[in-house]
Structure formats: C-alpha cells, structure tokens
PDB file of N, CA and C in Angstrom:
ATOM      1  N   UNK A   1      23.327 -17.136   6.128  1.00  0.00           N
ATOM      2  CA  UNK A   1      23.011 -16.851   4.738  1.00  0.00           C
ATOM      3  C   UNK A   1      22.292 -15.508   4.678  1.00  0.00           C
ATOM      4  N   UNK A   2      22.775 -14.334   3.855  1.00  0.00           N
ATOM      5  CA  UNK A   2      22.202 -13.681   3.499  1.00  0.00           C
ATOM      6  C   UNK A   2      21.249 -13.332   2.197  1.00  0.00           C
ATOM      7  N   UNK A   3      20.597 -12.452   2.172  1.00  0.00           N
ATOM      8  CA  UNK A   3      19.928 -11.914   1.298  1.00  0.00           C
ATOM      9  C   UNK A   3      20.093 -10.713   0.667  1.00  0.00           C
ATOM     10  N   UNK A   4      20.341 -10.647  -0.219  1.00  0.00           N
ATOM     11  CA  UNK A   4      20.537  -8.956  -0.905  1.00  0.00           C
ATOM     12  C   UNK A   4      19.690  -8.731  -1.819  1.00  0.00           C
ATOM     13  N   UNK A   5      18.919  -7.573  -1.496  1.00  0.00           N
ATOM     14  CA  UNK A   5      18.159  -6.979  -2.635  1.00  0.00           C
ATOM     15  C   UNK A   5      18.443  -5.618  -3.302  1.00  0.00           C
ATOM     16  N   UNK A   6      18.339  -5.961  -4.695  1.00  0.00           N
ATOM     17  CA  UNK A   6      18.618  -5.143  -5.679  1.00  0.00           C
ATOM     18  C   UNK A   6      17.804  -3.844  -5.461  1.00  0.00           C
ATOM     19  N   UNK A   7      18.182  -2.926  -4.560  1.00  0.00           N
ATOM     20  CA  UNK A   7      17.386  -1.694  -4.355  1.00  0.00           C
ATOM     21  C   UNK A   7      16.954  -0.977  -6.150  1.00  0.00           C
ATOM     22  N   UNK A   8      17.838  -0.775  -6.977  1.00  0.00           N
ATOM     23  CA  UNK A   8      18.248  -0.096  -7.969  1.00  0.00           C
ATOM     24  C   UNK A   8      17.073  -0.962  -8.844  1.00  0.00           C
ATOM     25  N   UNK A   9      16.717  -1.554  -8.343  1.00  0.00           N
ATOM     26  CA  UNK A   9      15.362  -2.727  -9.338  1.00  0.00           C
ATOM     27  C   UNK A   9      16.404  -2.974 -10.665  1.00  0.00           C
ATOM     28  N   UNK A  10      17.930  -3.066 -11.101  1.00  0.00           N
ATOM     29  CA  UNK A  10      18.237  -2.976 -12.658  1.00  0.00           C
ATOM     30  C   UNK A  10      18.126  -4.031 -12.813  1.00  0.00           C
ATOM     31  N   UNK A  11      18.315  -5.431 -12.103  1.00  0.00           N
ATOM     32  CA  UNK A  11      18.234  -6.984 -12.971  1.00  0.00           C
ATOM     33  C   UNK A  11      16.799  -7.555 -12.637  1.00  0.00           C
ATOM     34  N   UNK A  12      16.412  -8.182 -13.525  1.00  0.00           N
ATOM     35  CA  UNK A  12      14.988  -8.639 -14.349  1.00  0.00           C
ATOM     36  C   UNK A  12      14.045  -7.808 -14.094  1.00  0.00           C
ATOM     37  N   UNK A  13      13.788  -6.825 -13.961  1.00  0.00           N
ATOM     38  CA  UNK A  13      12.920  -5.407 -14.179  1.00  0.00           C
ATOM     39  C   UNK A  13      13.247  -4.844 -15.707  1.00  0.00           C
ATOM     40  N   UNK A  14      12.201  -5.042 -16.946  1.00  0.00           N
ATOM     41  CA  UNK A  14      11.644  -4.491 -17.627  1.00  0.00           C
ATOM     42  C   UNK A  14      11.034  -3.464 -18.118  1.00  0.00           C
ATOM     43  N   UNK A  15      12.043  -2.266 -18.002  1.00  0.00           N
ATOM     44  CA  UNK A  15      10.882  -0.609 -17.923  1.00  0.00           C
ATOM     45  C   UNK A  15      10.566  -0.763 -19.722  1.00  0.00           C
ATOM     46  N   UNK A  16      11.394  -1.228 -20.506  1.00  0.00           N
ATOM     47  CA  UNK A  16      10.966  -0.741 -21.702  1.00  0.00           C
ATOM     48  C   UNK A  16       9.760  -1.361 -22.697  1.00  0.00           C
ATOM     49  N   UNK A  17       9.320  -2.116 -21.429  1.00  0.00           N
ATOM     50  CA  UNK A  17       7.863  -2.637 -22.531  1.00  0.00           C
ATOM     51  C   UNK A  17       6.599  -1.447 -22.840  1.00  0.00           C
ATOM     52  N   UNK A  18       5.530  -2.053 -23.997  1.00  0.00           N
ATOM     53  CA  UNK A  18       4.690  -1.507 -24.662  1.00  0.00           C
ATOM     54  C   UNK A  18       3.116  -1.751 -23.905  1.00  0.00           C
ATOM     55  N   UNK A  19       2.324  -1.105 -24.141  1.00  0.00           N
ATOM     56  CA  UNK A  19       1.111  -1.357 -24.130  1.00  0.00           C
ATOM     57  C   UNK A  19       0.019  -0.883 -25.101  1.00  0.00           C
ATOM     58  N   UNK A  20       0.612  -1.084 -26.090  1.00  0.00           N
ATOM     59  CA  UNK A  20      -0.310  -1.208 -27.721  1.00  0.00           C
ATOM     60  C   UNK A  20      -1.198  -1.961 -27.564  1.00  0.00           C
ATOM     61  N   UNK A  21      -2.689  -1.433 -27.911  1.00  0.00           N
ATOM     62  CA  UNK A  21      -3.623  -2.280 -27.921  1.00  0.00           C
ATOM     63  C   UNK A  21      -4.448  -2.371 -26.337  1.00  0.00           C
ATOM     64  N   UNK A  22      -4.037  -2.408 -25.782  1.00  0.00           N
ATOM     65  CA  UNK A  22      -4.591  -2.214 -24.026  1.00  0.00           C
ATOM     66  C   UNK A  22      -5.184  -1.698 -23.815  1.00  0.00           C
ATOM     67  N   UNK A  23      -6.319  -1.815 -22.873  1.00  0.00           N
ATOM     68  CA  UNK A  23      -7.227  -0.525 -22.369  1.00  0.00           C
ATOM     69  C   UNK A  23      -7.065  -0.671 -20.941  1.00  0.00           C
ATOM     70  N   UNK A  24      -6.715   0.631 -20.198  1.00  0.00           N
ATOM     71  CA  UNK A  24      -6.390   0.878 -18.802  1.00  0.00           C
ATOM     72  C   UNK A  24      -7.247   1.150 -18.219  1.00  0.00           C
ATOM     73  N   UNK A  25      -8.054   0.849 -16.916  1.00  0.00           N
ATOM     74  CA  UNK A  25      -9.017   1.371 -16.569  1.00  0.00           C
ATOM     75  C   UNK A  25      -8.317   1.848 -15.003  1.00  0.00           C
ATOM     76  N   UNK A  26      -8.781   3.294 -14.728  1.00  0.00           N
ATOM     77  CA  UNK A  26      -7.650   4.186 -13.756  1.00  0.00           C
ATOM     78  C   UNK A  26      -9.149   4.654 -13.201  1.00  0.00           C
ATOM     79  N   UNK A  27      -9.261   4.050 -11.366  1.00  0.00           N
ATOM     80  CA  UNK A  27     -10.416   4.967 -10.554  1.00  0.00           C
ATOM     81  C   UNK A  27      -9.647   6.251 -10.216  1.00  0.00           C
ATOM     82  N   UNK A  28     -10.004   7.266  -9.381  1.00  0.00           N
ATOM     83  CA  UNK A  28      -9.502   8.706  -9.538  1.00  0.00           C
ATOM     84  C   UNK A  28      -9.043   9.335 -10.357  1.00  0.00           C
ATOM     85  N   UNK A  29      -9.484   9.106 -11.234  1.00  0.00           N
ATOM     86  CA  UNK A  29      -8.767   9.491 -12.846  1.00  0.00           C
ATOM     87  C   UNK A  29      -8.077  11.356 -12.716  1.00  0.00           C
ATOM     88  N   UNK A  30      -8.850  12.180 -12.185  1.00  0.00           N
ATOM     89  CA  UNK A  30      -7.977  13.273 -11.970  1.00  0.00           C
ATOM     90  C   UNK A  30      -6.917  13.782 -11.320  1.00  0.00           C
ATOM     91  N   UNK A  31      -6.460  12.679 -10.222  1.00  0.00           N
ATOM     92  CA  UNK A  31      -5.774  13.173  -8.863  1.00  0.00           C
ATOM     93  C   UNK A  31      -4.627  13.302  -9.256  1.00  0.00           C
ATOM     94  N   UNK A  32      -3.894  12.994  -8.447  1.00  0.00           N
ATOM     95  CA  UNK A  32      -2.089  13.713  -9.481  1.00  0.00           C
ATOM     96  C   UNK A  32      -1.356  11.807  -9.472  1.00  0.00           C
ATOM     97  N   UNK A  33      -1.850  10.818  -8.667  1.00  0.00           N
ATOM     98  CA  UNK A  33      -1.077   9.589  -9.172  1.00  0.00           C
ATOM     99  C   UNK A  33      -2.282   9.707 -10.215  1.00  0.00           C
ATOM    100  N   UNK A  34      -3.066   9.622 -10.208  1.00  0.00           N
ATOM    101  CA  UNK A  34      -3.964   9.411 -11.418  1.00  0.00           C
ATOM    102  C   UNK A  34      -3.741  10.021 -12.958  1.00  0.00           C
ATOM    103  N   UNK A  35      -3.549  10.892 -12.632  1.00  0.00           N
ATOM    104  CA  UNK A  35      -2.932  11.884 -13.938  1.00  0.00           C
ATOM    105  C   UNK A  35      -1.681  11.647 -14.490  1.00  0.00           C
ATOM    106  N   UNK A  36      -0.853  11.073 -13.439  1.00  0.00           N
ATOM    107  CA  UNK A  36       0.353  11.140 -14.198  1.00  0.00           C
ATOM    108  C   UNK A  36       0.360   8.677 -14.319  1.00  0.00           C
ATOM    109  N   UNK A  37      -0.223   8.150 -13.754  1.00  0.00           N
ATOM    110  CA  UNK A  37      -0.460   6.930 -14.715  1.00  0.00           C
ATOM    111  C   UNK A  37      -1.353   7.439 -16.309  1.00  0.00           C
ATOM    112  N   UNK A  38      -2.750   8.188 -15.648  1.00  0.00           N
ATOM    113  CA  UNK A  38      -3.133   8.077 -17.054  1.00  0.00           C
ATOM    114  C   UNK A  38      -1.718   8.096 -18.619  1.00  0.00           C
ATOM    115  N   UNK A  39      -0.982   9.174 -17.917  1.00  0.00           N
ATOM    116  CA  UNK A  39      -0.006   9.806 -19.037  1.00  0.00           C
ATOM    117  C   UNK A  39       1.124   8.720 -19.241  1.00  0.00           C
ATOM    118  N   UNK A  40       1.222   8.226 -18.235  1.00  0.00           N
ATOM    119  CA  UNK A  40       2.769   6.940 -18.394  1.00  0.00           C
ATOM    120  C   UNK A  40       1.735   5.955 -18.993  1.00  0.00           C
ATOM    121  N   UNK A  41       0.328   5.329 -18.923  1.00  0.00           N
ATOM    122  CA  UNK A  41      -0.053   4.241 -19.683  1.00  0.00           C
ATOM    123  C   UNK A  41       0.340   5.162 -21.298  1.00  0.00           C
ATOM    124  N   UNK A  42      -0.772   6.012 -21.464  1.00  0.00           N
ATOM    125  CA  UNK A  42      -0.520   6.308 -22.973  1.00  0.00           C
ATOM    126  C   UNK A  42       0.826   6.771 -23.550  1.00  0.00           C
ATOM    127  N   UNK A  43       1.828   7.177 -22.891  1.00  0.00           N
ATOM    128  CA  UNK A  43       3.044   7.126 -23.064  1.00  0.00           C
ATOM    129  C   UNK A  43       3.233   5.813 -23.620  1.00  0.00           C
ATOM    130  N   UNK A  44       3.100   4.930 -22.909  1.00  0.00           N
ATOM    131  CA  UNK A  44       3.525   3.561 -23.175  1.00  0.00           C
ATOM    132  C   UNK A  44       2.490   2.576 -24.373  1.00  0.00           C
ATOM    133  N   UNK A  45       1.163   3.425 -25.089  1.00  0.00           N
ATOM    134  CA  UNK A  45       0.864   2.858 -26.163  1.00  0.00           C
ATOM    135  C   UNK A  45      -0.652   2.498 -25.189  1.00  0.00           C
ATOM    136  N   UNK A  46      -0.999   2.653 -23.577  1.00  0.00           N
ATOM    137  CA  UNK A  46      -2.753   2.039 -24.026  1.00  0.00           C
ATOM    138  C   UNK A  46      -3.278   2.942 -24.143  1.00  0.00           C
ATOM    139  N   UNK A  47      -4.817   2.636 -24.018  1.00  0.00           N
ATOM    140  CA  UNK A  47      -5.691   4.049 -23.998  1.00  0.00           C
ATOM    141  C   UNK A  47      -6.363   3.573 -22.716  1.00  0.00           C
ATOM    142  N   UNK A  48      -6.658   4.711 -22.174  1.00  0.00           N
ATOM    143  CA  UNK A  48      -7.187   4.642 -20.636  1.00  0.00           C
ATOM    144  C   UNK A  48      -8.958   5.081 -20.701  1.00  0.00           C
ATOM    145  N   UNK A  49      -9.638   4.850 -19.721  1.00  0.00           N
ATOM    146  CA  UNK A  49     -10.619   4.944 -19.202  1.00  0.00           C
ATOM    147  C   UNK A  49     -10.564   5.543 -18.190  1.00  0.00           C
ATOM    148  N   UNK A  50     -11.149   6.609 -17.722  1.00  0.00           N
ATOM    149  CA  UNK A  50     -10.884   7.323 -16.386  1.00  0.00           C
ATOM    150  C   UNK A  50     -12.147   7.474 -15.903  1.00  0.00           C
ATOM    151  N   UNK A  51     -12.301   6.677 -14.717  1.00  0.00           N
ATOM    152  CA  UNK A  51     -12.900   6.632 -13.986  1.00  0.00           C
ATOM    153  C   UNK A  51     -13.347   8.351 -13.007  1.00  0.00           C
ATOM    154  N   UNK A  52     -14.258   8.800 -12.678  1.00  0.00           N
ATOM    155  CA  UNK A  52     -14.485   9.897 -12.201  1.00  0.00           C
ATOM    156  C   UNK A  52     -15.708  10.453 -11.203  1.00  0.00           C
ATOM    157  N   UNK A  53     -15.517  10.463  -9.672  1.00  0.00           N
ATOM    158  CA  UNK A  53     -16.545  10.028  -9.513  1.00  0.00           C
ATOM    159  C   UNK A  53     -17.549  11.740  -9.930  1.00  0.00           C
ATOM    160  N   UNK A  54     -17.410  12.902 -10.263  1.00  0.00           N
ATOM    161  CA  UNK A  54     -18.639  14.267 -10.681  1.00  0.00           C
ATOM    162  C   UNK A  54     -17.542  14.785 -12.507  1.00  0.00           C
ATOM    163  N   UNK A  55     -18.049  14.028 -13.105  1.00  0.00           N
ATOM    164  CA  UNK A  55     -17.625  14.630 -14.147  1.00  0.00           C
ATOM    165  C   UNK A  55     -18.145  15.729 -14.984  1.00  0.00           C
ATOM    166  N   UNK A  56     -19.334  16.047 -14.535  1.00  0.00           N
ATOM    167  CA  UNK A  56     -20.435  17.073 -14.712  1.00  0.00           C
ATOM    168  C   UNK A  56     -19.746  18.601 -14.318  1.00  0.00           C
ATOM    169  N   UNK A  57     -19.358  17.965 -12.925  1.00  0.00           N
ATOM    170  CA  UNK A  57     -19.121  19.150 -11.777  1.00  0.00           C
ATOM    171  C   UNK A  57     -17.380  19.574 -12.376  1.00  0.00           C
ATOM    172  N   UNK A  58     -17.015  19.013 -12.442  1.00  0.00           N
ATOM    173  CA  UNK A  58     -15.546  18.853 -12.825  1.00  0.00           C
ATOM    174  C   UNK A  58     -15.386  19.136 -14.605  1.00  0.00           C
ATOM    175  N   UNK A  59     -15.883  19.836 -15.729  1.00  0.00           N
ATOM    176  CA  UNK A  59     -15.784  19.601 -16.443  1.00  0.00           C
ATOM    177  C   UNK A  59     -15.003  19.904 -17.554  1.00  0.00           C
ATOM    178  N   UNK A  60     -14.821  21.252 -16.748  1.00  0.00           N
ATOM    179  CA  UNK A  60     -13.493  21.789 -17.363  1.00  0.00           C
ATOM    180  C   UNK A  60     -12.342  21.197 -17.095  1.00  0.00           C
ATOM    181  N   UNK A  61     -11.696  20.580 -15.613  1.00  0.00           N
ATOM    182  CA  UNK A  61     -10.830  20.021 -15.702  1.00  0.00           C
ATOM    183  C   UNK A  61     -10.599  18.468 -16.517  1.00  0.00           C
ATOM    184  N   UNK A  62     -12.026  17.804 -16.823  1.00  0.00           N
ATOM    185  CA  UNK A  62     -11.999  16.658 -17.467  1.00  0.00           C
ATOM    186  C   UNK A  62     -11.639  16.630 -19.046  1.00  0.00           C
ATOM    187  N   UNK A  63     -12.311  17.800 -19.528  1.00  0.00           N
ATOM    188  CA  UNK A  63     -11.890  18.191 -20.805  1.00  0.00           C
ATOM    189  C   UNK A  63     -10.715  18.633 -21.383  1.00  0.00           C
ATOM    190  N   UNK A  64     -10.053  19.247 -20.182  1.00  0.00           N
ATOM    191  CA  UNK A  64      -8.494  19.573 -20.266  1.00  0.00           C
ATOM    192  C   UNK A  64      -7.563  18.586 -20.032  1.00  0.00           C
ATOM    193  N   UNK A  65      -7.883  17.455 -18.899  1.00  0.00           N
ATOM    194  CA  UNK A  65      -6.899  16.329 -19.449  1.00  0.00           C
ATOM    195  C   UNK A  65      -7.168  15.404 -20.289  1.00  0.00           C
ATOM    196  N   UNK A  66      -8.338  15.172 -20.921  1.00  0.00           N
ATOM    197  CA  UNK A  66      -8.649  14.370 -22.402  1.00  0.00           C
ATOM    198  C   UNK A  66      -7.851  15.657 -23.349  1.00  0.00           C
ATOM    199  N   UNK A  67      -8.378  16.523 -23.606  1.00  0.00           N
ATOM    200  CA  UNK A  67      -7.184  16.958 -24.283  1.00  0.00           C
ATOM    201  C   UNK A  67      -5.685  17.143 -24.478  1.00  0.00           C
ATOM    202  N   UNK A  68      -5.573  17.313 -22.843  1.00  0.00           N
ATOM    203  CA  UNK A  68      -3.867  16.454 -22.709  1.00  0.00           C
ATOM    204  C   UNK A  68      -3.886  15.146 -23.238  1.00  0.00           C
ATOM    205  N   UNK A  69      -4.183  14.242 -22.963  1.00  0.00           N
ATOM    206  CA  UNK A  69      -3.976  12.966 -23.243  1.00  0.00           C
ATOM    207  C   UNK A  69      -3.999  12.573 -24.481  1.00  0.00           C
ATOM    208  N   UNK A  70      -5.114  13.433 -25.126  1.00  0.00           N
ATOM    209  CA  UNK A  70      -5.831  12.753 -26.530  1.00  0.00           C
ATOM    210  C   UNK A  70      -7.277  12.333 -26.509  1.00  0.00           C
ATOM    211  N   UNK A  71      -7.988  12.787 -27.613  1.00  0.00           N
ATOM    212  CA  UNK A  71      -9.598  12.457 -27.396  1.00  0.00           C
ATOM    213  C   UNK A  71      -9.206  10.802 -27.966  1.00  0.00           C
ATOM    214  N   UNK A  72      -8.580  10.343 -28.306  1.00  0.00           N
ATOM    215  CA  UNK A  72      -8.617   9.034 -28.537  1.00  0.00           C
ATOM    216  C   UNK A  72      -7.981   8.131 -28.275  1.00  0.00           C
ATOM    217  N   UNK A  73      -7.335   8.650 -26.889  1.00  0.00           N
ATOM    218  CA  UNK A  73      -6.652   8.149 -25.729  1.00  0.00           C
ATOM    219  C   UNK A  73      -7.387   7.973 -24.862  1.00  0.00           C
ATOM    220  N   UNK A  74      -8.357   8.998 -24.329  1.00  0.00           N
ATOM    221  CA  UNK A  74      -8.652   8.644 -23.298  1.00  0.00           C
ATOM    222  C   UNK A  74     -10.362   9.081 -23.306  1.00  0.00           C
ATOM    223  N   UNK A  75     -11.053   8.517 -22.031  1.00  0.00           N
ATOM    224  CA  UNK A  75     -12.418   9.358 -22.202  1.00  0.00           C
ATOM    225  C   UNK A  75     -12.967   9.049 -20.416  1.00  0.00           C
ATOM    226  N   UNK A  76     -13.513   9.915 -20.128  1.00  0.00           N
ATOM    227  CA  UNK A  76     -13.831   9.757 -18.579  1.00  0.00           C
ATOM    228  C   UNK A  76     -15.663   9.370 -18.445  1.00  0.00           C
ATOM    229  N   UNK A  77     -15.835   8.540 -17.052  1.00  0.00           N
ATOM    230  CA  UNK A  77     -16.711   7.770 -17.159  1.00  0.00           C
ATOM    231  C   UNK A  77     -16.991   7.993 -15.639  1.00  0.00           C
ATOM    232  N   UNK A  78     -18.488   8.382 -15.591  1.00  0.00           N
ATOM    233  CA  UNK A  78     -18.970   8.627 -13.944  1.00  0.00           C
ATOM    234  C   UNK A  78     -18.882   7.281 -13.081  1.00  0.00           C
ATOM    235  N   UNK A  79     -18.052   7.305 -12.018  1.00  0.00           N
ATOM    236  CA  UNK A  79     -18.367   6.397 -11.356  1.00  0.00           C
ATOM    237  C   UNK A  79     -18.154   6.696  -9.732  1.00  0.00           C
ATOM    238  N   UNK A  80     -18.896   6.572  -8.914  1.00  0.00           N
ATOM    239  CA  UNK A  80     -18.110   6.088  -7.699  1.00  0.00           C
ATOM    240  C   UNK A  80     -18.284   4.851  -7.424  1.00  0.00           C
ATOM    241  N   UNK A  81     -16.798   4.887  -7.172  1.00  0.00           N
ATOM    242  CA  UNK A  81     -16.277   3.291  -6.809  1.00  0.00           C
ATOM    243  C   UNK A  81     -16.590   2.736  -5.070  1.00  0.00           C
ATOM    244  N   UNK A  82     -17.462   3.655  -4.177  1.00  0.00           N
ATOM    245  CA  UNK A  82     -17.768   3.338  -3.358  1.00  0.00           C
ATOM    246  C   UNK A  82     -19.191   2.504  -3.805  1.00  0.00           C
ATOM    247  N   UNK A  83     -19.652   2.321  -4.755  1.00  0.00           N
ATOM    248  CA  UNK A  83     -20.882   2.413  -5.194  1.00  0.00           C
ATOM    249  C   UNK A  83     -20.976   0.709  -6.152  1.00  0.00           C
ATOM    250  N   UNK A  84     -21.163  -0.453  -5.858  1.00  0.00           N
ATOM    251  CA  UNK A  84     -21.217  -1.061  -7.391  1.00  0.00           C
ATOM    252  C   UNK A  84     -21.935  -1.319  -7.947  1.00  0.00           C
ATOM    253  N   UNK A  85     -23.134  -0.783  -7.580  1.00  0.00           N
ATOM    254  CA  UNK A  85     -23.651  -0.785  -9.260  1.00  0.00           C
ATOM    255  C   UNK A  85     -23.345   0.302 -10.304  1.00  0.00           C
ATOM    256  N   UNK A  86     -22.492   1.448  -9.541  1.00  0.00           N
ATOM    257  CA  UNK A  86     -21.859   2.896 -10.489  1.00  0.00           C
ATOM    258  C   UNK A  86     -20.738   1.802 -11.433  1.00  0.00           C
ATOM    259  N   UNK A  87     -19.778   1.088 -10.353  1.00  0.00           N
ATOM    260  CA  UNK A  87     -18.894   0.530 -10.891  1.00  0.00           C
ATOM    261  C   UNK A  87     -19.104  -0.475 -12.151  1.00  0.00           C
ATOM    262  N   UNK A  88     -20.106  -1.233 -11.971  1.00  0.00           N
ATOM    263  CA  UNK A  88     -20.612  -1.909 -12.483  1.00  0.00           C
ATOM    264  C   UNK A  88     -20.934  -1.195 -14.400  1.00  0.00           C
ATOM    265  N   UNK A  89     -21.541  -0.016 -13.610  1.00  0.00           N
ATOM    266  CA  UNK A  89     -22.704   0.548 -14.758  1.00  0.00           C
ATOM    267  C   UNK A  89     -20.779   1.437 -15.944  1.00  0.00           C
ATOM    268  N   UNK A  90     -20.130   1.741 -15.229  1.00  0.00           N
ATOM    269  CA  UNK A  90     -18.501   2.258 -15.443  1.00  0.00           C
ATOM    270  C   UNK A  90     -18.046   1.207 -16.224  1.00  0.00           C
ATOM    271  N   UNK A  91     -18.085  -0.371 -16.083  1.00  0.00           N
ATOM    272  CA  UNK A  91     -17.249  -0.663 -16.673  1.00  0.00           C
ATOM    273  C   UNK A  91     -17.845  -0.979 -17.607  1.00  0.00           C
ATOM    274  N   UNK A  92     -19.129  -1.621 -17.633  1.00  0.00           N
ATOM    275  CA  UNK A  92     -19.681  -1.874 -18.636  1.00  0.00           C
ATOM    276  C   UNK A  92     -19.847  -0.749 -19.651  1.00  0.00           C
ATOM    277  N   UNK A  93     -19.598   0.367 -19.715  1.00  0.00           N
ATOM    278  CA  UNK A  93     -19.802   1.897 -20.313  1.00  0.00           C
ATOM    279  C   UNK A  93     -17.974   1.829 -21.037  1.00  0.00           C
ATOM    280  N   UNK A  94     -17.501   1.411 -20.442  1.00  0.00           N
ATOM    281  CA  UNK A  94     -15.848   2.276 -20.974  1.00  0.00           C
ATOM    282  C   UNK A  94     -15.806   0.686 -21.675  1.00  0.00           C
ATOM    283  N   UNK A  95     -16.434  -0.650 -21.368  1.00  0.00           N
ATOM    284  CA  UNK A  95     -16.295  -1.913 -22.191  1.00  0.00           C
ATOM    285  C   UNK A  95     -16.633  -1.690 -23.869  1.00  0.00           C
ATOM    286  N   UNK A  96     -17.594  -0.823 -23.647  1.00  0.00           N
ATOM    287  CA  UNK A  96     -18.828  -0.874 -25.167  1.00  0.00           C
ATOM    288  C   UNK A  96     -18.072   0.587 -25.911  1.00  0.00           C
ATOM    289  N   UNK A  97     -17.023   1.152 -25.066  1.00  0.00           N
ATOM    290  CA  UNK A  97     -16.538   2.581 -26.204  1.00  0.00           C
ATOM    291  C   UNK A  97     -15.049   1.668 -26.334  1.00  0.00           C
ATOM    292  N   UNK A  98     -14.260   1.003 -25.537  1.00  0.00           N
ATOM    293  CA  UNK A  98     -13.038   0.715 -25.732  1.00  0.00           C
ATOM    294  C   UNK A  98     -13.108  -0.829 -25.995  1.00  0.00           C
ATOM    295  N   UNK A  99     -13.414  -1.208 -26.278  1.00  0.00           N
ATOM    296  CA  UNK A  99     -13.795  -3.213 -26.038  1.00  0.00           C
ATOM    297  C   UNK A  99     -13.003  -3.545 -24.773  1.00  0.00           C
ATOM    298  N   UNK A 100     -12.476  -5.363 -25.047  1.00  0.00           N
ATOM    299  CA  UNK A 100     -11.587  -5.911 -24.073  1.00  0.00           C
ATOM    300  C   UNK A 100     -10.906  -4.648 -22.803  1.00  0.00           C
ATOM    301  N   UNK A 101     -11.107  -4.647 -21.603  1.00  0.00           N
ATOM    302  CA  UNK A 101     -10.675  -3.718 -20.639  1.00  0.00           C
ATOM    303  C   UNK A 101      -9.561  -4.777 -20.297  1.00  0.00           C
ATOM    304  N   UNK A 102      -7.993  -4.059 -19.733  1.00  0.00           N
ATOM    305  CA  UNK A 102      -6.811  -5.305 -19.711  1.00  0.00           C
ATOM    306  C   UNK A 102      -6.275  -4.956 -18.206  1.00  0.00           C
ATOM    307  N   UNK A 103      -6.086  -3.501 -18.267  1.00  0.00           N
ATOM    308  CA  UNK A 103      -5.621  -2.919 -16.880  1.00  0.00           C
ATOM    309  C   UNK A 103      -6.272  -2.410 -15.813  1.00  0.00           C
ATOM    310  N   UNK A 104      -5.971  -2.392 -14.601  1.00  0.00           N
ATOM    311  CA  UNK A 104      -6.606  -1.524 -13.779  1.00  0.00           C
ATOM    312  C   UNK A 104      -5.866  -0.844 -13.061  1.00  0.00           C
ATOM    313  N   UNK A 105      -5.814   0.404 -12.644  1.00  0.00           N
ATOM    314  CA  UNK A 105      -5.293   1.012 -11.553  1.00  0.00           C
ATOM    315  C   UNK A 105      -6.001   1.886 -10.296  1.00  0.00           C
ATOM    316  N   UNK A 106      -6.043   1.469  -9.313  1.00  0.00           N
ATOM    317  CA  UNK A 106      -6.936   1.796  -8.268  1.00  0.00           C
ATOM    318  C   UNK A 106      -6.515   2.916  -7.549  1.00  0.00           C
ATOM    319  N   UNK A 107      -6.563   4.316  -8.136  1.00  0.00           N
ATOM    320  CA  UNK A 107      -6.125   5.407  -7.512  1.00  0.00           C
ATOM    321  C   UNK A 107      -7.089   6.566  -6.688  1.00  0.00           C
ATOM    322  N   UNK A 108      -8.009   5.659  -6.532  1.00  0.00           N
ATOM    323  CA  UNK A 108      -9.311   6.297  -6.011  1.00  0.00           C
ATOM    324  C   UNK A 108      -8.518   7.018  -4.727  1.00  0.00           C
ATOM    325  N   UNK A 109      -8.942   7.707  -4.115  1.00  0.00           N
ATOM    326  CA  UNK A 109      -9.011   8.258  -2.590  1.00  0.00           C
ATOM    327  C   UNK A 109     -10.250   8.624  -1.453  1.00  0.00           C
ATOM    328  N   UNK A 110     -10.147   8.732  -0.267  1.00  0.00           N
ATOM    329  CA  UNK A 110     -11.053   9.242   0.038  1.00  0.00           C
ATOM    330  C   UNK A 110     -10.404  10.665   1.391  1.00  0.00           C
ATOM    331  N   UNK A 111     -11.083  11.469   0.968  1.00  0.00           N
ATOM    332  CA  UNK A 111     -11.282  12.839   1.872  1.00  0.00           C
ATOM    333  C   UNK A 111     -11.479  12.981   3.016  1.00  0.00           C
ATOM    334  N   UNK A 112     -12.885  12.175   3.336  1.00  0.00           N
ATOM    335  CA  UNK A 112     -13.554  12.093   4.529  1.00  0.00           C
ATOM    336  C   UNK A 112     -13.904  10.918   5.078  1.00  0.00           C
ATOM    337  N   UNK A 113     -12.796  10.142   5.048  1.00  0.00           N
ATOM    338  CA  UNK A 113     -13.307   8.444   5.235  1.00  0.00           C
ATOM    339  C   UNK A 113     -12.494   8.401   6.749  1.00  0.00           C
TER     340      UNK A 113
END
C-alpha cells in the first residue's frame, strides 16, 4: 500500500480565507519572514502586533513599516522574547491597544546563540 502526497497542497488547503477582526501577534517583527507575515496577515484582514526586541534603537525602520502596513494595522511593542517578564509585560501592552490577541507567529531569531 502506498501513500501519495499532494505536493501541490491543491485538495483541502484553503488559501482564500479572511482574518477580519484578528489580532496577530508576530516576535521579530522586522526581519524579512517577519515583514512579509506582518503584510500577508493584514493583506488578509488582521491587524498585527509586532513584537520588537530595541524599538528605540530601530526607529526609523519601525516607523517605516507601520507606515507600510498602516498606523491602524499595526503598532510595535518592546519585547525580548528571551525575557518573560518583557514577554509578559508585550502582551499584556498590545492586549490593552488591540483587545482579544488570536494569532501568533514566532519569527524571533537569534545572532549569537
């Protein structure tokens, strides 16, 4: 007996659903998978939370992809996720600007690990 799998993902794979109403919460929020989920969630209707661990230091680039995205798409939130009480103090912060949090995407990295 064999097995065949649908490389092509076309039967019961769903690309054309929505995420109206959702809030995404994305660690590495700047990196390039990070950047380009942030853009496929709000493509697809949520608004994201971007996680970041120097948004201070980084601020021009943070301001330039909230403005890509939309100031009311998206908004970035200090965290390192090596850290939980940052994480902690992150979600509870992007909970009280976006309510209900639905998604997560864990695109953190590390450099020197």
């Amino acid at each position: 007996m064999s097995i065949q799998y649908d490389m092509s993902l076309r039967h019961g794979v769903d690309f054309d659903f929505r995420l109206d109403g959702k809030v995404a919460v994305v660690t590495g929020g700047l990196g390039g998978i990070a950047m380009a989920m942030n853009a496929a969630l709000i493509a697809k209707g949520a608004r994201v939370a971007i996680l970041i661990l120097y948004p201070s230091f980084e601020e021009p680039r943070v301001q330039a992809a909230i403005d890509e995205l939309g100031a009311n798409n998206a908004r970035a939130f200090a965290c390192d996720v090596a850290n939980e009480a940052d994480v902690e103090r992150a979600m509870k912060a992007a909970h009280e600007h976006f309510g209900d949090l639905h998604l997560l995407v864990n695109a953190a990295g590390c450099i020197t690990c």
